[in-house]
N, C-alpha and C. Protein backbone atom coordinates (compact mmCIF):
# COMPACT_ATOMS: atom_id res chain seq x y z
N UNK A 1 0.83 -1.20 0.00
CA UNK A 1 0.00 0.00 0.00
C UNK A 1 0.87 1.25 0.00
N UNK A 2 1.73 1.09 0.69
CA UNK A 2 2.80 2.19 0.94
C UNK A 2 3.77 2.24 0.15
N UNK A 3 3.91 1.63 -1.20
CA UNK A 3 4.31 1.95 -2.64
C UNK A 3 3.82 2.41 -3.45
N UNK A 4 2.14 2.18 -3.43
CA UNK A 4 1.44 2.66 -4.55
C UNK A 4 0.99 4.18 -4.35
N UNK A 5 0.84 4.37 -3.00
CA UNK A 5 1.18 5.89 -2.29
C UNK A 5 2.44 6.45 -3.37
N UNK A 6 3.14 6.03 -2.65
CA UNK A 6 4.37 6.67 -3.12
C UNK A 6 4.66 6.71 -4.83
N UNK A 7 4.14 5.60 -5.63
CA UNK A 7 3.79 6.05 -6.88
C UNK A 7 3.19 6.91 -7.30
N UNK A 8 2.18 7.02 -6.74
CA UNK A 8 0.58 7.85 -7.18
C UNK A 8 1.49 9.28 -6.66
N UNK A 9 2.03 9.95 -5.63
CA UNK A 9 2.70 11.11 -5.19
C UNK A 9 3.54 11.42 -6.40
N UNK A 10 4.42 10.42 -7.27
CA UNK A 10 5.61 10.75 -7.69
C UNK A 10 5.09 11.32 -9.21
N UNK A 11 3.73 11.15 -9.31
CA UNK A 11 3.23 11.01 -10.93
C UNK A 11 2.60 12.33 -10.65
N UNK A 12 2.06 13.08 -9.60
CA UNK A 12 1.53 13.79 -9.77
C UNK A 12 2.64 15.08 -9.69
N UNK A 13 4.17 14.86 -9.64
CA UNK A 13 4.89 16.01 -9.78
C UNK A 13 4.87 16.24 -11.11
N UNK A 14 5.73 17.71 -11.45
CA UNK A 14 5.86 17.78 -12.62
C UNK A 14 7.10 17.68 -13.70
N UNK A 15 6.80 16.95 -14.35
CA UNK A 15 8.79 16.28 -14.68
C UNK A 15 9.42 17.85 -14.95
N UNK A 16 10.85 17.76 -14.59
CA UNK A 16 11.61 19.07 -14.80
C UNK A 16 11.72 18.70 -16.37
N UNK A 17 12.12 20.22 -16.52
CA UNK A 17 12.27 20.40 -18.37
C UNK A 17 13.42 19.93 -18.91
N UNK A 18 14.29 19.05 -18.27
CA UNK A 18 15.57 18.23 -18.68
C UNK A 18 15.06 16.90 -19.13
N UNK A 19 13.93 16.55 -17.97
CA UNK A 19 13.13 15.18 -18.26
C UNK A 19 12.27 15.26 -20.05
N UNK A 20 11.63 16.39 -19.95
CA UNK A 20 10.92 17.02 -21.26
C UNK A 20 11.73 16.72 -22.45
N UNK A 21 13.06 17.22 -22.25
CA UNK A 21 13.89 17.28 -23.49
C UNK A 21 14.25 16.54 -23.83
N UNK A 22 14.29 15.48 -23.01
CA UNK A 22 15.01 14.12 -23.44
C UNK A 22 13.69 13.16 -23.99
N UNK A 23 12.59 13.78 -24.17
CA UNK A 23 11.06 12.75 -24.74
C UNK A 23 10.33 13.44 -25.78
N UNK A 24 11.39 14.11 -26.63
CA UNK A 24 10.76 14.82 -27.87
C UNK A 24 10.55 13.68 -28.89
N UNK A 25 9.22 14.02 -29.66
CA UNK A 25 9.22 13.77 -30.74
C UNK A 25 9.92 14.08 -31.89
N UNK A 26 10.35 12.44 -32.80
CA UNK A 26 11.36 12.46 -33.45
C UNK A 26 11.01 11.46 -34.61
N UNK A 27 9.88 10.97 -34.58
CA UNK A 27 9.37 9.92 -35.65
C UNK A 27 8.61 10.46 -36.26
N UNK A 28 8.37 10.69 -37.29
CA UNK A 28 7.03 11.17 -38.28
C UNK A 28 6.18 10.38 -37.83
N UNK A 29 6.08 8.90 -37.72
CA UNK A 29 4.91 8.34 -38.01
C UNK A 29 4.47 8.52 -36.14
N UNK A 30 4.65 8.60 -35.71
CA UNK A 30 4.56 8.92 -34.08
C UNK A 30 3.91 10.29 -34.23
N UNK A 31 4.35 11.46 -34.85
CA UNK A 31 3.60 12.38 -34.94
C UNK A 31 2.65 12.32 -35.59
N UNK A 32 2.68 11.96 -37.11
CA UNK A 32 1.37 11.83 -37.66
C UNK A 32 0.12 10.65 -36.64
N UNK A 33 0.58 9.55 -35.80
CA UNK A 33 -0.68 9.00 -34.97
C UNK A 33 -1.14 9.87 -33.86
N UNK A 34 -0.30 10.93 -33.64
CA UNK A 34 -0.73 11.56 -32.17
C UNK A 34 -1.91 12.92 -32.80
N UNK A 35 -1.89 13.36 -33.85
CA UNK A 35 -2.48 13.87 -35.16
C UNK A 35 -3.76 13.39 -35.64
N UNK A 36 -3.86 12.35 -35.89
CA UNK A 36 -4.81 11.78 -36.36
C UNK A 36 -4.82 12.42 -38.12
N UNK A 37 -3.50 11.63 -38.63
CA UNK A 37 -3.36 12.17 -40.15
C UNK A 37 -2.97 11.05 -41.05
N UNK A 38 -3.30 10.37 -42.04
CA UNK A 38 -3.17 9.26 -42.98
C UNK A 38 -1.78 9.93 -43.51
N UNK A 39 -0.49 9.38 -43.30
CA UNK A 39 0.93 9.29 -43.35
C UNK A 39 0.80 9.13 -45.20
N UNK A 40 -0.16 8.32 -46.01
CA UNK A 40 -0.49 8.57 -47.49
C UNK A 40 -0.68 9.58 -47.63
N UNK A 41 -0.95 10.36 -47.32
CA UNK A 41 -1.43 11.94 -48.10
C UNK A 41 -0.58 12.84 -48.08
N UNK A 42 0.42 12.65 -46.76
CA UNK A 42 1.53 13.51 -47.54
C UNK A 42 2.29 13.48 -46.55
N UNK A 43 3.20 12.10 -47.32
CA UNK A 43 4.39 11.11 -47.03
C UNK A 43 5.32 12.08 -46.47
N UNK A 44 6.16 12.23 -45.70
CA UNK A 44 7.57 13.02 -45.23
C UNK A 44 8.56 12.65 -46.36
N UNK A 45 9.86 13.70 -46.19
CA UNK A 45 10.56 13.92 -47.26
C UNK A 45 11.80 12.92 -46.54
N UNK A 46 12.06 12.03 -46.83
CA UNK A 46 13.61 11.22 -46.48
C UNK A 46 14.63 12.11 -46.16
N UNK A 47 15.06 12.75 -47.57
CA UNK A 47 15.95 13.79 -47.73
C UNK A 47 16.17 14.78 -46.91
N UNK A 48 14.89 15.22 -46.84
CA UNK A 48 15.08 16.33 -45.29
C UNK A 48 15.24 15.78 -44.34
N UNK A 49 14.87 14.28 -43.87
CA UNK A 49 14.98 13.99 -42.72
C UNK A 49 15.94 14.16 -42.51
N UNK A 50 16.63 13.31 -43.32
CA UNK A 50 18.62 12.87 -42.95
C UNK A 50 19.18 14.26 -43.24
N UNK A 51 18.82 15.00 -43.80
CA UNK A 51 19.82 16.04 -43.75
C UNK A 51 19.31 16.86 -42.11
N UNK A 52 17.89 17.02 -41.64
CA UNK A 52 17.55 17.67 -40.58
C UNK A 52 16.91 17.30 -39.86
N UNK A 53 16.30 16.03 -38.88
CA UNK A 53 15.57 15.23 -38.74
C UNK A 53 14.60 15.75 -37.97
N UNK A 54 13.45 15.10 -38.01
CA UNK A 54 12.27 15.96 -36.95
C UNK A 54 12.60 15.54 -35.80
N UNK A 55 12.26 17.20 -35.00
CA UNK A 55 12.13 16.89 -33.63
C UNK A 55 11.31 17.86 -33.39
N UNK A 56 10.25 17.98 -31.78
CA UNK A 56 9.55 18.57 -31.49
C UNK A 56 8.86 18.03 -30.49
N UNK A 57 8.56 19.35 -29.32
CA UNK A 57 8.29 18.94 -27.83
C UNK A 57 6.96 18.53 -28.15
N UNK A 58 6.36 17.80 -27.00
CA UNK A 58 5.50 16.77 -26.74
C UNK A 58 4.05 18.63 -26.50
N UNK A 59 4.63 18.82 -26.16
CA UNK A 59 3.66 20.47 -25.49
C UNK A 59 3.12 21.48 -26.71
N UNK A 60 4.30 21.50 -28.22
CA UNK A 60 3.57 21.93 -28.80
C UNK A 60 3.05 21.02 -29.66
N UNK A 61 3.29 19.84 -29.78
CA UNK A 61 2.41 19.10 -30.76
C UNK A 61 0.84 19.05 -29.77
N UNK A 62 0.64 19.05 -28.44
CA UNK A 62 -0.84 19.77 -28.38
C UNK A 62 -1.44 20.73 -28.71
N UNK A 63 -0.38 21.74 -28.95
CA UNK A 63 -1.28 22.64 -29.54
C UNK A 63 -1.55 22.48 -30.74
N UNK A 64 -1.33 21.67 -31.80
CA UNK A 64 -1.87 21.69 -33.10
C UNK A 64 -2.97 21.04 -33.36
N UNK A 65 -3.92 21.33 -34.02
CA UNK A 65 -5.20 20.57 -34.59
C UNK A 65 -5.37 19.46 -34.91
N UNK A 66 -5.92 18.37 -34.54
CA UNK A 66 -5.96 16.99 -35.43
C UNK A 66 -6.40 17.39 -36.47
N UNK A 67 -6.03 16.36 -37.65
CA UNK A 67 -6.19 16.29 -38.59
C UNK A 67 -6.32 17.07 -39.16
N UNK A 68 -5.10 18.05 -39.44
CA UNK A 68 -5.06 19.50 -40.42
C UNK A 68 -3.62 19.16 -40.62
N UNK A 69 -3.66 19.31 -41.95
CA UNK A 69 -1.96 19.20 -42.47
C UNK A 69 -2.00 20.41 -42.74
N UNK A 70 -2.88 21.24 -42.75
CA UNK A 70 -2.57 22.77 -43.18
C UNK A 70 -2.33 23.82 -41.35
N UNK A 71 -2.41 22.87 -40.76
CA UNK A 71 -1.94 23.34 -39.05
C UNK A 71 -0.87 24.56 -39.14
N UNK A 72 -0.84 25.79 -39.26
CA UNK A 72 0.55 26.28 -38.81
C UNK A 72 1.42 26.07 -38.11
N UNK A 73 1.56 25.64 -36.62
CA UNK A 73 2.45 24.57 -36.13
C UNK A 73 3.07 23.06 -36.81
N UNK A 74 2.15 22.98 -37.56
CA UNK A 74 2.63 21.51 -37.85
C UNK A 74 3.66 21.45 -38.94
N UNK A 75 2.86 22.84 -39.96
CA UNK A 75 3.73 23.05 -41.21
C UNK A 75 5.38 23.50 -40.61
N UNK A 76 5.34 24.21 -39.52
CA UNK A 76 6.10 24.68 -38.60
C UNK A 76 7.76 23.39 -38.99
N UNK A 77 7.26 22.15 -38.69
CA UNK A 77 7.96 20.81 -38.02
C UNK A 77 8.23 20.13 -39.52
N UNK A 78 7.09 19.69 -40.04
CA UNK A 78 6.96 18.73 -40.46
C UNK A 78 8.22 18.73 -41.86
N UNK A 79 8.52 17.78 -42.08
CA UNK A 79 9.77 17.61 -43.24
C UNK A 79 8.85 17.34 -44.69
N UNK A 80 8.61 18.16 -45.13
CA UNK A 80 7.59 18.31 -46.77
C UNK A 80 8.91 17.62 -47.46
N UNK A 81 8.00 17.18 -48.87
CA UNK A 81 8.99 16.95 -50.11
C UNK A 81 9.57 18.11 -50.69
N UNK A 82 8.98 19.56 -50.38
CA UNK A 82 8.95 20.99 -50.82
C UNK A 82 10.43 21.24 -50.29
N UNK A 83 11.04 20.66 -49.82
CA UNK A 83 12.16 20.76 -49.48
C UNK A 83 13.20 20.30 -50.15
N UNK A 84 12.93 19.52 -50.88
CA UNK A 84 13.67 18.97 -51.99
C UNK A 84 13.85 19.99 -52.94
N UNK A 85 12.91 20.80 -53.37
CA UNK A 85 13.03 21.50 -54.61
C UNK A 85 13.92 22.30 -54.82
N UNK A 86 15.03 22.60 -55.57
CA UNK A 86 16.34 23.14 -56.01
C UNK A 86 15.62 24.13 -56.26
N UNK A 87 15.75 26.02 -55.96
CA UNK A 87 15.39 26.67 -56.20
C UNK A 87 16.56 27.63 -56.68
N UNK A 88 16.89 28.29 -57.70
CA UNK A 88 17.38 28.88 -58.02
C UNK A 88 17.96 30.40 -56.93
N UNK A 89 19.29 30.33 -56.79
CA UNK A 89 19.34 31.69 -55.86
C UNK A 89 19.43 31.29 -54.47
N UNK A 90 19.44 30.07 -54.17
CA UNK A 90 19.30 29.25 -52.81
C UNK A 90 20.07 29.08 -52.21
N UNK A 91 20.97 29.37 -51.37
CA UNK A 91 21.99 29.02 -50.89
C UNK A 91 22.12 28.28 -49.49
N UNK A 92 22.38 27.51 -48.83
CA UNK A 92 22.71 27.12 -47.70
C UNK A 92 23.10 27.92 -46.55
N UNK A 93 23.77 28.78 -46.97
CA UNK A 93 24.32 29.75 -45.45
C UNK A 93 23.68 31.36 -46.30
N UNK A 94 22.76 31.48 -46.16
CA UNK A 94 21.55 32.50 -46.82
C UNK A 94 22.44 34.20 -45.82
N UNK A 95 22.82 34.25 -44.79
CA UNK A 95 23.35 34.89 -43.70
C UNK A 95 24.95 35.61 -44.03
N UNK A 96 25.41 34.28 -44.83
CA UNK A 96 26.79 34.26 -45.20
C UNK A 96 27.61 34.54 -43.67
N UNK A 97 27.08 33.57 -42.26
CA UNK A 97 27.74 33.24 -41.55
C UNK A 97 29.51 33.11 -41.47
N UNK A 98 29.37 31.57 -42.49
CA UNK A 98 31.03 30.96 -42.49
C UNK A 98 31.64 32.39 -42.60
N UNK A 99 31.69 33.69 -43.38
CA UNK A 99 32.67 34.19 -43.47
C UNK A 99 32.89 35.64 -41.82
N UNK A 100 31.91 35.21 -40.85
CA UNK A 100 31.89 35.92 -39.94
C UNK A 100 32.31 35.16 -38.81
N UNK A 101 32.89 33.98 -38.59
CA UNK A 101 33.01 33.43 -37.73
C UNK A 101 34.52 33.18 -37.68
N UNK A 102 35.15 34.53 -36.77
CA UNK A 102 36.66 34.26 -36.20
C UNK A 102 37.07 33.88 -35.60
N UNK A 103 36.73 33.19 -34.19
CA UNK A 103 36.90 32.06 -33.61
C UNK A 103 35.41 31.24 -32.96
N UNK A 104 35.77 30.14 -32.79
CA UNK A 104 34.66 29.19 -32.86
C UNK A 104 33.81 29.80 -31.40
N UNK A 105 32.47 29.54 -32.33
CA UNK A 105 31.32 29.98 -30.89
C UNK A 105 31.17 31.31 -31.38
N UNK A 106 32.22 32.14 -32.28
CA UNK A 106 31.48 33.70 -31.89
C UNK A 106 31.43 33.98 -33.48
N UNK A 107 29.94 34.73 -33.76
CA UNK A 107 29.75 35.44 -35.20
C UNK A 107 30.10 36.81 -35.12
N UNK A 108 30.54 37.56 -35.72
CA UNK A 108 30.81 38.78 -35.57
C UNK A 108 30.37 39.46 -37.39
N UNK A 109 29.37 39.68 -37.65
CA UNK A 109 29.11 40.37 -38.57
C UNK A 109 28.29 41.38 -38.69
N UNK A 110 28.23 42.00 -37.86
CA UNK A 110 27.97 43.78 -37.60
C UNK A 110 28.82 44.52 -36.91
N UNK A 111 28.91 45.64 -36.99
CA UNK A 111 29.62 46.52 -36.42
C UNK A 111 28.73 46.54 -34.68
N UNK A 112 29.36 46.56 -33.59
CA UNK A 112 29.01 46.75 -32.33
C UNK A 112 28.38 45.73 -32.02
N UNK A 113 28.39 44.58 -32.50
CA UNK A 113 27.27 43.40 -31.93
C UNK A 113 28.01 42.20 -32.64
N UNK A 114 27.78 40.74 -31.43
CA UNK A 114 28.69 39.76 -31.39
C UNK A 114 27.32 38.63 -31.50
N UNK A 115 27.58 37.70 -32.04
CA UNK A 115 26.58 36.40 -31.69
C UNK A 115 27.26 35.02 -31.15
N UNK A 116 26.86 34.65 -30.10
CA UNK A 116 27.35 33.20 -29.27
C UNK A 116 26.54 32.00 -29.73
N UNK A 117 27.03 31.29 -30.26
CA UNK A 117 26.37 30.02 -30.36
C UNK A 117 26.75 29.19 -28.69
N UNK A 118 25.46 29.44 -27.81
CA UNK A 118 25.65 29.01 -26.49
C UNK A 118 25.33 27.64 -26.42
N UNK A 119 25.21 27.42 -27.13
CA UNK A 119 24.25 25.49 -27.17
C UNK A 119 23.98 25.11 -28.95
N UNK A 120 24.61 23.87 -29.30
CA UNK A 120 24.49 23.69 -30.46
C UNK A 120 22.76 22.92 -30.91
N UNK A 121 21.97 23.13 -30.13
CA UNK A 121 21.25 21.70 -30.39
C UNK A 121 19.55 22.81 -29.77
N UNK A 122 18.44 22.45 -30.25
CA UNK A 122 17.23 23.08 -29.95
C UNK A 122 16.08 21.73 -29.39
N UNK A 123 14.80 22.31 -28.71
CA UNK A 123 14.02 21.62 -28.62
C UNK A 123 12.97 21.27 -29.30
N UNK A 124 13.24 21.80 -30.56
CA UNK A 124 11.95 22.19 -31.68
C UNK A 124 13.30 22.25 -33.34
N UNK A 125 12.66 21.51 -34.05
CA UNK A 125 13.96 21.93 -35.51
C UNK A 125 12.84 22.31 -36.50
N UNK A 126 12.62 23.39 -36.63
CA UNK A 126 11.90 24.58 -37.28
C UNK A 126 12.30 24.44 -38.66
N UNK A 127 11.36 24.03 -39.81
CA UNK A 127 11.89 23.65 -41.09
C UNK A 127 12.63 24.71 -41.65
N UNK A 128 12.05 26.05 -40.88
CA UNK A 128 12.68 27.26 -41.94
C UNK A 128 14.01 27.39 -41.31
N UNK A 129 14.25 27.18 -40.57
CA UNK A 129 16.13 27.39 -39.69
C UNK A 129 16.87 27.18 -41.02
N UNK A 130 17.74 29.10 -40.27
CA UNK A 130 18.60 29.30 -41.72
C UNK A 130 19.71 28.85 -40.96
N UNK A 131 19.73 28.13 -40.27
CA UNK A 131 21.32 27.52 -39.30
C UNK A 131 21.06 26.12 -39.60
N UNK A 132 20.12 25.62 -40.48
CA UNK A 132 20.09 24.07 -40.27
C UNK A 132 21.55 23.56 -40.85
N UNK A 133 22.19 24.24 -41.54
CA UNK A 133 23.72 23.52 -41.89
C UNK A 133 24.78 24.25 -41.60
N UNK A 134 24.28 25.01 -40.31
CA UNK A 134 25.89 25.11 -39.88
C UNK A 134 26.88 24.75 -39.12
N UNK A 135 28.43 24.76 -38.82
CA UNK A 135 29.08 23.67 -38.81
C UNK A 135 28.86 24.48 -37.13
N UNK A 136 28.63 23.57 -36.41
CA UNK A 136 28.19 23.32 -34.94
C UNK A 136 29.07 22.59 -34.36
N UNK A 137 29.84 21.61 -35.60
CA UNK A 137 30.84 20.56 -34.91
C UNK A 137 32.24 22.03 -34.32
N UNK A 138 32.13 22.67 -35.39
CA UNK A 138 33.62 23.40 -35.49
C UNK A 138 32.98 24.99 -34.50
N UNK A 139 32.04 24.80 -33.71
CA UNK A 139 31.33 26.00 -33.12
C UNK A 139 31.20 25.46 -31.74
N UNK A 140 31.10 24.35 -31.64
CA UNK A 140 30.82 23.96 -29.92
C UNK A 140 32.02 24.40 -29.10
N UNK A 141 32.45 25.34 -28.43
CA UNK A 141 33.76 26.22 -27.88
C UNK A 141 34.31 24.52 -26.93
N UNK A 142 35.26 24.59 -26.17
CA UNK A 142 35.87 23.97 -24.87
C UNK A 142 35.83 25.09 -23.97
N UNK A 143 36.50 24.63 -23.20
CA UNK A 143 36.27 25.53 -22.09
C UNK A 143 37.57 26.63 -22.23
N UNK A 144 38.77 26.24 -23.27
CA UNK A 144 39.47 27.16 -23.71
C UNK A 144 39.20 27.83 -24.87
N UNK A 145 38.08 27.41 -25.70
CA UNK A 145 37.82 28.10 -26.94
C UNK A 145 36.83 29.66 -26.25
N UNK A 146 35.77 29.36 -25.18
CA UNK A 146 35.18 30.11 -24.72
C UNK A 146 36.65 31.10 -24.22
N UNK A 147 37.50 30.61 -23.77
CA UNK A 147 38.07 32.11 -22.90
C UNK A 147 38.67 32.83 -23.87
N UNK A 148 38.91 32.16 -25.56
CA UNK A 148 39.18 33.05 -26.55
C UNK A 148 38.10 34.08 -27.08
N UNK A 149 36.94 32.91 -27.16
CA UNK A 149 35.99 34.14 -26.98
C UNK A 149 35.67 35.46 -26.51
N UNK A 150 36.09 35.00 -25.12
CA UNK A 150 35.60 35.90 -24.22
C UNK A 150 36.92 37.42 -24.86
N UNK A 151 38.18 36.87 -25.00
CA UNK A 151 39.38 37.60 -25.39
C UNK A 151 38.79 38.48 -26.11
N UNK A 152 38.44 37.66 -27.19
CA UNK A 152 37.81 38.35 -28.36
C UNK A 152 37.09 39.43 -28.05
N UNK A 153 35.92 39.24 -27.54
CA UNK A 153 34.77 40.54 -26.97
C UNK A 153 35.78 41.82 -26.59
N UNK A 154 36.71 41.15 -25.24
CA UNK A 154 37.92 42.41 -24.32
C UNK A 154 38.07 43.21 -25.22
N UNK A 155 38.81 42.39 -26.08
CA UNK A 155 39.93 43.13 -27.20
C UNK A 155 38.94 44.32 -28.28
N UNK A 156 37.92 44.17 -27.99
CA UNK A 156 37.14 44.93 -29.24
C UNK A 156 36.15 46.22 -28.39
N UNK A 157 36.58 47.49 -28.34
CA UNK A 157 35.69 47.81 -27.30
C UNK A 157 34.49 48.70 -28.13
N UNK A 158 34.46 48.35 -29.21
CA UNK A 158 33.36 49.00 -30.11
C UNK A 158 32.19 48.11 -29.99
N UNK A 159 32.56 46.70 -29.10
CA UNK A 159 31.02 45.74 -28.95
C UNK A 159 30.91 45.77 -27.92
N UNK A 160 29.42 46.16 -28.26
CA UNK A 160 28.34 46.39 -27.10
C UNK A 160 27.34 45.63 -26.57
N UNK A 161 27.08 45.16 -27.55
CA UNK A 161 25.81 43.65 -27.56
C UNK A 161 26.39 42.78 -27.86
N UNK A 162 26.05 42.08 -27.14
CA UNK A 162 26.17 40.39 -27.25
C UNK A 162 24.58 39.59 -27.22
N UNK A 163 24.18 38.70 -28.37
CA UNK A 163 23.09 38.12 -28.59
C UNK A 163 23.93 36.00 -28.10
N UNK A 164 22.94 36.25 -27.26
CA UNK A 164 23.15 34.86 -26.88
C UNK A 164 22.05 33.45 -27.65
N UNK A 165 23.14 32.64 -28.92
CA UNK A 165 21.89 32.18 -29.50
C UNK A 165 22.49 30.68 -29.74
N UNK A 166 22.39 30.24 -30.89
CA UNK A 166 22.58 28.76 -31.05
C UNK A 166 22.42 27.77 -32.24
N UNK A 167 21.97 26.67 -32.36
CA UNK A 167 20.72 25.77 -31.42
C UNK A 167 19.92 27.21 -30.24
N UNK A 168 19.61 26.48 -28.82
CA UNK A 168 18.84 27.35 -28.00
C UNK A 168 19.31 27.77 -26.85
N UNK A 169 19.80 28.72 -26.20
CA UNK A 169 20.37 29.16 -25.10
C UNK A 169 19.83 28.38 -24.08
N UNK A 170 18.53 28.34 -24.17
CA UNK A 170 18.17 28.19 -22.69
C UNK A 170 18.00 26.98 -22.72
N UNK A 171 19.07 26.25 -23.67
CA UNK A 171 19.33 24.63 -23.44
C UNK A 171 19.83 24.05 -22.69
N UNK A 172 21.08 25.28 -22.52
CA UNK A 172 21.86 25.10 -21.55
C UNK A 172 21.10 25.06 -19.77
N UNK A 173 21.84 24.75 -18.83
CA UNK A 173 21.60 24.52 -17.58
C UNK A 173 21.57 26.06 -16.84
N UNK A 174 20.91 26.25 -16.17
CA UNK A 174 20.84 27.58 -15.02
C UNK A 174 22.46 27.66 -15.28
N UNK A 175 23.17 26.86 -14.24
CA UNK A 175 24.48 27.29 -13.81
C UNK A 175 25.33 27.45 -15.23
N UNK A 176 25.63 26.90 -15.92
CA UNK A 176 26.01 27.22 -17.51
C UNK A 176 25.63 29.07 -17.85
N UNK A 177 24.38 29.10 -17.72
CA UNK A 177 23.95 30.33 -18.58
C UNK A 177 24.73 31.30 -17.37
N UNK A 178 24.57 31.36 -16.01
CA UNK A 178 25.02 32.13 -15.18
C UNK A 178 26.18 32.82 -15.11
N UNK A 179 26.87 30.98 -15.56
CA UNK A 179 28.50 31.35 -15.35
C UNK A 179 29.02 32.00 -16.93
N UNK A 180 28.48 32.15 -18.06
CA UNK A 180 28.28 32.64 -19.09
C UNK A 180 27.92 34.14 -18.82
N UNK A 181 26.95 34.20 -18.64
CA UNK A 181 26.12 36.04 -18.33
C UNK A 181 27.31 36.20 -17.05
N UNK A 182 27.62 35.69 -16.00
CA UNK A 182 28.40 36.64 -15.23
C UNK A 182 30.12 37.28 -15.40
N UNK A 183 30.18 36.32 -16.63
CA UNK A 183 31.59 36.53 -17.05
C UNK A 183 31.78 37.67 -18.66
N UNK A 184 30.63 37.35 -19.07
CA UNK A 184 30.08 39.01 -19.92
C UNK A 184 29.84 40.05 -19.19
N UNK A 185 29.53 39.94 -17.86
CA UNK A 185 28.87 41.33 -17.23
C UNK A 185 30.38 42.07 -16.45
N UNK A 186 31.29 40.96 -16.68
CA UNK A 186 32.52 41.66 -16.01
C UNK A 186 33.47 42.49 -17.56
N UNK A 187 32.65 42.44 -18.31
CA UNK A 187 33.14 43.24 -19.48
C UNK A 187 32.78 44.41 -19.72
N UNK A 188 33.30 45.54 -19.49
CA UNK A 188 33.07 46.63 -18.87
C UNK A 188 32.28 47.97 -20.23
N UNK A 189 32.51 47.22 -21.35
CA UNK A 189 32.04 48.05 -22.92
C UNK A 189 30.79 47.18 -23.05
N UNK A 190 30.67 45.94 -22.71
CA UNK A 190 28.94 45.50 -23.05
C UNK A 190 27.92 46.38 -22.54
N UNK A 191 26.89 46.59 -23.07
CA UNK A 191 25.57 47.34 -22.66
C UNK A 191 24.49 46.66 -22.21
N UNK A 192 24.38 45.53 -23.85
CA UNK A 192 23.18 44.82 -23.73
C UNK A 192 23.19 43.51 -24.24
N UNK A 193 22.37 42.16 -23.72
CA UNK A 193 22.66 41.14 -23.69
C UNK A 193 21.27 40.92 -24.41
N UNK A 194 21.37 40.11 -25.30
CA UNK A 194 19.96 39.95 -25.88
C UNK A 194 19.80 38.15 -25.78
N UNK A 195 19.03 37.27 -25.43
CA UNK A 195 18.72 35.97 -25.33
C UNK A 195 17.57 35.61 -26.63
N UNK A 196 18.12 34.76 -28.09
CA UNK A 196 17.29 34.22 -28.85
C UNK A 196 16.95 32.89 -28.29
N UNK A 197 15.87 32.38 -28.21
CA UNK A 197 14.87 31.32 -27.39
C UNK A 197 13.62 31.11 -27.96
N UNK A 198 13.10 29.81 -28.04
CA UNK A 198 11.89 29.57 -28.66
C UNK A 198 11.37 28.64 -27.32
N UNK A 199 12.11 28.67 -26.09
CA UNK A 199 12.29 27.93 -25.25
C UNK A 199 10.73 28.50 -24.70
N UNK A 200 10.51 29.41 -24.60
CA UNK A 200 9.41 29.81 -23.99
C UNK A 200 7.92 29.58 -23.98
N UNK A 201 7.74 29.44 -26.08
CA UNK A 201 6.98 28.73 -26.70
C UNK A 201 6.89 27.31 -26.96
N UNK A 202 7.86 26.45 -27.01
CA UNK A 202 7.86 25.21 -27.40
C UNK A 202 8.33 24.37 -26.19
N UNK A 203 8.91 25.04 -25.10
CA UNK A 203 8.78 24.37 -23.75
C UNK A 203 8.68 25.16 -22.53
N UNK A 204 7.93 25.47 -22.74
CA UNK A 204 7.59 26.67 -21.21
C UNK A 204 7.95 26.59 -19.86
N UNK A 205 8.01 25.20 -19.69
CA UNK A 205 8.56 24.70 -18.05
C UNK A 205 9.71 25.00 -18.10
N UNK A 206 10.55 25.19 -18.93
CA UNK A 206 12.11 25.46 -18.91
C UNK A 206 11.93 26.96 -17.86
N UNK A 207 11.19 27.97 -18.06
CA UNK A 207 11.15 28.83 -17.31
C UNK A 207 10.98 28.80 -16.33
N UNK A 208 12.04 29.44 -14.72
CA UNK A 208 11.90 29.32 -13.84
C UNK A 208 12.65 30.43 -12.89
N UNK A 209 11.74 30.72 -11.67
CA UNK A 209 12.49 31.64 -10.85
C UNK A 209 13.95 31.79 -10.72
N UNK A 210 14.65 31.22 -11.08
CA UNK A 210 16.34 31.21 -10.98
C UNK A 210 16.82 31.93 -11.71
C-alpha cells in the first residue's frame, strides 16, 4: 500500500524540463498518430529527414489541430517533399555566416554586436532554420575556446551587444547560462545582452524563478 502511495505522489509532480527534453518527438509516423493524419497523403521527405531530422516537444504538438496538415504549427515541423526542390538563388548559409566566424562559438558580422552560439542543439527543428547547416561541430567552444571568446569581446571595445543564440540558449543549464552572463557582465564596454529562445513557446517549463 505504501508503494502505490508513493507512486501515485511521484506522478503527480511535474517532470523538470531536462526530463521534457530528453522525450521529444522524433518519428514522423509517431507524430502523424498523435495527429490523427493518414501518413499517405503527404508522405515526409527522407531527404530532409537525414539532412535535418524531426524533432519537437511533446507540449507543442498539443497545440496543433488533429487532422489539419494545413496546421501552422505543424507546417512549422513537419519535413515536406517541398524541401527537396532546387530553387534557383538558394543558398545554404543564406546569412553568409562561415565568413563571420573568427573564432569558434562567436559570429561577428555587424559593427558593435557579437553572436554566441551558447548550445548547439534546440528543442523544436523549425523547417525554416537558416542555421540548419551550420558547422556546430567546429562551433561547440571547450572551455578554452570560450576564454578566446571571451578575449575576443575584451579586445574589441566598439562591442556592445552580445546576442546569446545557437541551437537554443536556454538549453543550456541555469548554472552554464550564469557562469556565461556573469563573465560578460565583467566586461566593462557590453551594454546589452539579448537571449534568442523559442524555449518559452515550445517548452515553457524550462522557465523558472532562478
Amino acid at each position: 500500500m505504501t508503494q502505490n502511495i508513493v507512486s501515485l505522489v511521484e506522478s503527480d509532480q511535474p517532470k523538470k524540463w531536462q526530463e521534457i527534453l530528453s522525450d521529444l518527438i522524433t518519428d514522423p509516423k509517431e507524430l502523424l498518430q498523435l495527429l490523427q493524419l493518414d501518413p499517405s497523403s503527404q508522405p515526409p521527405s527522407l531527404a530532409a529527414i537525414d539532412q535535418f531530422p524531426l524533432k519537437v516537444t511533446r507540449s507543442f504538438v498539443e497545440a496543433m489541430e488533429l487532422g489539419n496538415w494545413q496546421d501552422p504549427l505543424l507546417r512549422q515541423v513537419w519535413p515536406s517533399k517541398l524541401e527537396e526542390a532546387e530553387i534557383s538563388g538558394f543558398v545554404s548559409d543564406p546569412l553568409m555566416e562561415a565568413e563571420a566566424n573568427p573564432v569558434p562559438g562567436l559570429l561577428h558580422k555587424y559593427h558593435g554586436r557579437v553572436l554566441l552560439t551558447a548550445v548547439p542543439h534546440c528543442a523544436i527543428h523549425c523547417r525554416y532554420c537558416f542555421r540548419r547547416h551550420f558547422n556546430y561541430g567546429g562551433n561547440t567552444p571547450s572551455q578554452l575556446q570560450w576564454n578566446q571568446v571571451l578575449d575576443y569581446i575584451r579586445s574589441d571595445q566598439s562591442i556592445e551587444e552580445v546576442i546569446l543564440s545557437g541551437g537554443d540558449p536556454l538549453a543550456a543549464s541555469d548554472r552554464q547560462l550564469a557562469r556565461l552572463i556573469g563573465q560578460l557582465d565583467e566586461i566593462p564596454h557590453l551594454t546589452t545582452l539579448r537571449i534568442h529562445s523559442r524555449m518559452p513557446i515550445v517548452l515553457p517549463q524550462r522557465l523558472s524563478l532562478e
